[in-house]
C-alpha atoms as a PDB file:
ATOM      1  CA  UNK A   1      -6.215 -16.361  10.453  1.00  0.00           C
ATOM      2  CA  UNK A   2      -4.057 -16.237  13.577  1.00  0.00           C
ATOM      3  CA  UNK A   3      -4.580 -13.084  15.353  1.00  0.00           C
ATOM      4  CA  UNK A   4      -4.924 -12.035  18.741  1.00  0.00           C
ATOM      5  CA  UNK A   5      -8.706 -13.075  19.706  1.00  0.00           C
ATOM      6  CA  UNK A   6      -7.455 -15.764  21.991  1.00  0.00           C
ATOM      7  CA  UNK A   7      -6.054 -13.514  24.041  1.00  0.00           C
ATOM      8  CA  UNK A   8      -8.675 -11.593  24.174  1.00  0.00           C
ATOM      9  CA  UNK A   9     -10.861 -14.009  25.405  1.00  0.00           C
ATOM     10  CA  UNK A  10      -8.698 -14.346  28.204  1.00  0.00           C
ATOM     11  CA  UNK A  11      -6.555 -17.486  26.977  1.00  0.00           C
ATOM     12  CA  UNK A  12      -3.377 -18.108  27.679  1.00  0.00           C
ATOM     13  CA  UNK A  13      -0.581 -18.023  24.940  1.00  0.00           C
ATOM     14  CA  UNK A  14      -0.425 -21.735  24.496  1.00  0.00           C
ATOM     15  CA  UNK A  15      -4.534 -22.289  24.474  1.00  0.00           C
ATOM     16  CA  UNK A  16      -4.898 -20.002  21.955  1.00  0.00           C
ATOM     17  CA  UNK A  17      -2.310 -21.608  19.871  1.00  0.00           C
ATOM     18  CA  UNK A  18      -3.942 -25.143  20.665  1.00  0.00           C
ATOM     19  CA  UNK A  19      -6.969 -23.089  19.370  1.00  0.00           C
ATOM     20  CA  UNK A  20      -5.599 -22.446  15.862  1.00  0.00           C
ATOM     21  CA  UNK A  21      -3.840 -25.715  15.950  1.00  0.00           C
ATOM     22  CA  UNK A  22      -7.624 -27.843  16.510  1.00  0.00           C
ATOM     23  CA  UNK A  23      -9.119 -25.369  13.856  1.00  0.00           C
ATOM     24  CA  UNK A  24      -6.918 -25.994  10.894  1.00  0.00           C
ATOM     25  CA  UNK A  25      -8.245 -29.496   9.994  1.00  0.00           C
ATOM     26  CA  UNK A  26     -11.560 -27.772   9.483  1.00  0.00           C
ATOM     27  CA  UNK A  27      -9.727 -25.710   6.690  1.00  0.00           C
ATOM     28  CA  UNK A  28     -10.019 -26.703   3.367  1.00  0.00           C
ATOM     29  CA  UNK A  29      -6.225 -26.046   2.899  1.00  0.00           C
ATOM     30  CA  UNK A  30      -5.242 -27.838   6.057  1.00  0.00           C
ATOM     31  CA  UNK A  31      -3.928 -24.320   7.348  1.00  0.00           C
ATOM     32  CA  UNK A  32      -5.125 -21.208   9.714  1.00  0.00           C
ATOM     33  CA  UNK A  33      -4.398 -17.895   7.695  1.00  0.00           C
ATOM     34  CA  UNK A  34      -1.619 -15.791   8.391  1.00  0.00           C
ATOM     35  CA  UNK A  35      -1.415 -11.919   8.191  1.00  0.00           C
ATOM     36  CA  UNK A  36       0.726 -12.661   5.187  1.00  0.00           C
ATOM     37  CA  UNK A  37      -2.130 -14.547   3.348  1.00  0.00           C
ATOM     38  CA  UNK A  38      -4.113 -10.684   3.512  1.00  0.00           C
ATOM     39  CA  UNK A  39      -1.126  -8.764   2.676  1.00  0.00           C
ATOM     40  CA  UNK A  40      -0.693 -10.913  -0.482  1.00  0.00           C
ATOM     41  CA  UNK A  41      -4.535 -10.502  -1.313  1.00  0.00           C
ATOM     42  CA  UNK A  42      -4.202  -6.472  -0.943  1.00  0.00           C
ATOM     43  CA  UNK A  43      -0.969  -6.396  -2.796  1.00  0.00           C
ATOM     44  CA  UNK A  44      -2.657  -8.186  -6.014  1.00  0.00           C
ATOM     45  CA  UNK A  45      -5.389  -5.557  -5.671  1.00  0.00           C
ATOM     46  CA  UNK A  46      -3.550  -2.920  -5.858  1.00  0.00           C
ATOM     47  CA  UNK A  47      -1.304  -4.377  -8.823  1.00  0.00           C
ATOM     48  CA  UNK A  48      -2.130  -4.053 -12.691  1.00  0.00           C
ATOM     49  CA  UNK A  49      -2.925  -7.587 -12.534  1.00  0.00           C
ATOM     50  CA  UNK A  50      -6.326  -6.454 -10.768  1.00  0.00           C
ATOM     51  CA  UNK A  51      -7.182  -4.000 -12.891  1.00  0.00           C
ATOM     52  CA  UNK A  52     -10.852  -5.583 -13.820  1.00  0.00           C
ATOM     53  CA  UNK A  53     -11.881  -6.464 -10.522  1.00  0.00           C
ATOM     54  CA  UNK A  54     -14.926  -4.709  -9.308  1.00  0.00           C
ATOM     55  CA  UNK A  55     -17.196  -4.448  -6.468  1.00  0.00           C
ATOM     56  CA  UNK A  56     -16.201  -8.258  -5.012  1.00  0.00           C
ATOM     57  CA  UNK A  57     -15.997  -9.076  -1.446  1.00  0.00           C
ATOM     58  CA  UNK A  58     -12.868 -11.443  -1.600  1.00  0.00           C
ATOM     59  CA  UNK A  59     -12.878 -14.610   1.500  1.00  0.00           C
ATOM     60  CA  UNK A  60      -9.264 -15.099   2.671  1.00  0.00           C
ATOM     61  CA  UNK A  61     -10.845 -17.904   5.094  1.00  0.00           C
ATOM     62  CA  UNK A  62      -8.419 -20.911   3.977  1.00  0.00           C
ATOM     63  CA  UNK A  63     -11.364 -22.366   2.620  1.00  0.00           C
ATOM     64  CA  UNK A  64     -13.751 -22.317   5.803  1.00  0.00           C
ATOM     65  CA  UNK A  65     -16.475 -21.754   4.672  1.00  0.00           C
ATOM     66  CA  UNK A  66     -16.746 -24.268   1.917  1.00  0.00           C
ATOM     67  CA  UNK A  67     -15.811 -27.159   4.125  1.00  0.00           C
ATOM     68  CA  UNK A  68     -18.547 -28.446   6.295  1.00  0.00           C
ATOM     69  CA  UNK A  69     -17.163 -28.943   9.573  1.00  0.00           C
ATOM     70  CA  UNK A  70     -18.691 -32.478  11.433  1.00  0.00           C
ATOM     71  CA  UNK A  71     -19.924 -31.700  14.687  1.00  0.00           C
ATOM     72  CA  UNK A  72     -16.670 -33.802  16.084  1.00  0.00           C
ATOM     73  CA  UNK A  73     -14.175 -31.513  14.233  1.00  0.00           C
ATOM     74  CA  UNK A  74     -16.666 -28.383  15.851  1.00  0.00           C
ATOM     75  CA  UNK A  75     -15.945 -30.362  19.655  1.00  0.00           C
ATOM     76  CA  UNK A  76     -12.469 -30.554  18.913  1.00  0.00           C
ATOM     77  CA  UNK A  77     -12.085 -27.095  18.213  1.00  0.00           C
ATOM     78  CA  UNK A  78     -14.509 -25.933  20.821  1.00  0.00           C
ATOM     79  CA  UNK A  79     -12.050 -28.464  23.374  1.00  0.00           C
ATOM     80  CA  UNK A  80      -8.887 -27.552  22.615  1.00  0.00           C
ATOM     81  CA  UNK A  81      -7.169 -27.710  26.177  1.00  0.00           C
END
């Protein structure tokens, strides 16, 4: 998910987008989440359509955390300048 973390860590606008930009190959969907991705997720959940969902923890990670990352795609996104 693209959010502001880079700049809290003190990175410049464009190394925190080089961040993102190294991370999403590690994404199973080839993408970093966008705000939108959530809004979509809480929208559903509060439609009818959700109606017999129940004490879940839904991941909006892009598919993180079922792709292994190699330690070269971890370098990559660890050296992104």
């Amino acid at each position: 998910m693209v959010t502001a973390i880079g700049r809290d860590w003190g990175l410049s606008e464009e190394q925190s987008r080089k961040m993102f930009e190294a991370q999403a190959p590690l994404m199973l969907l080839g993408r970093v989440g966008l705000a939108n991705d959530i809004a979509n997720n809480i929208v559903w959940l509060a439609s009818s359509d959700a109606e017999n969902v129940t004490g879940t923890i839904m991941v909006n990670d892009s598919g993180h955390m079922i792709k292994p990352a190699s330690v070269e795609d971890l370098e990559k996104m660890i050296h992104f300048e």
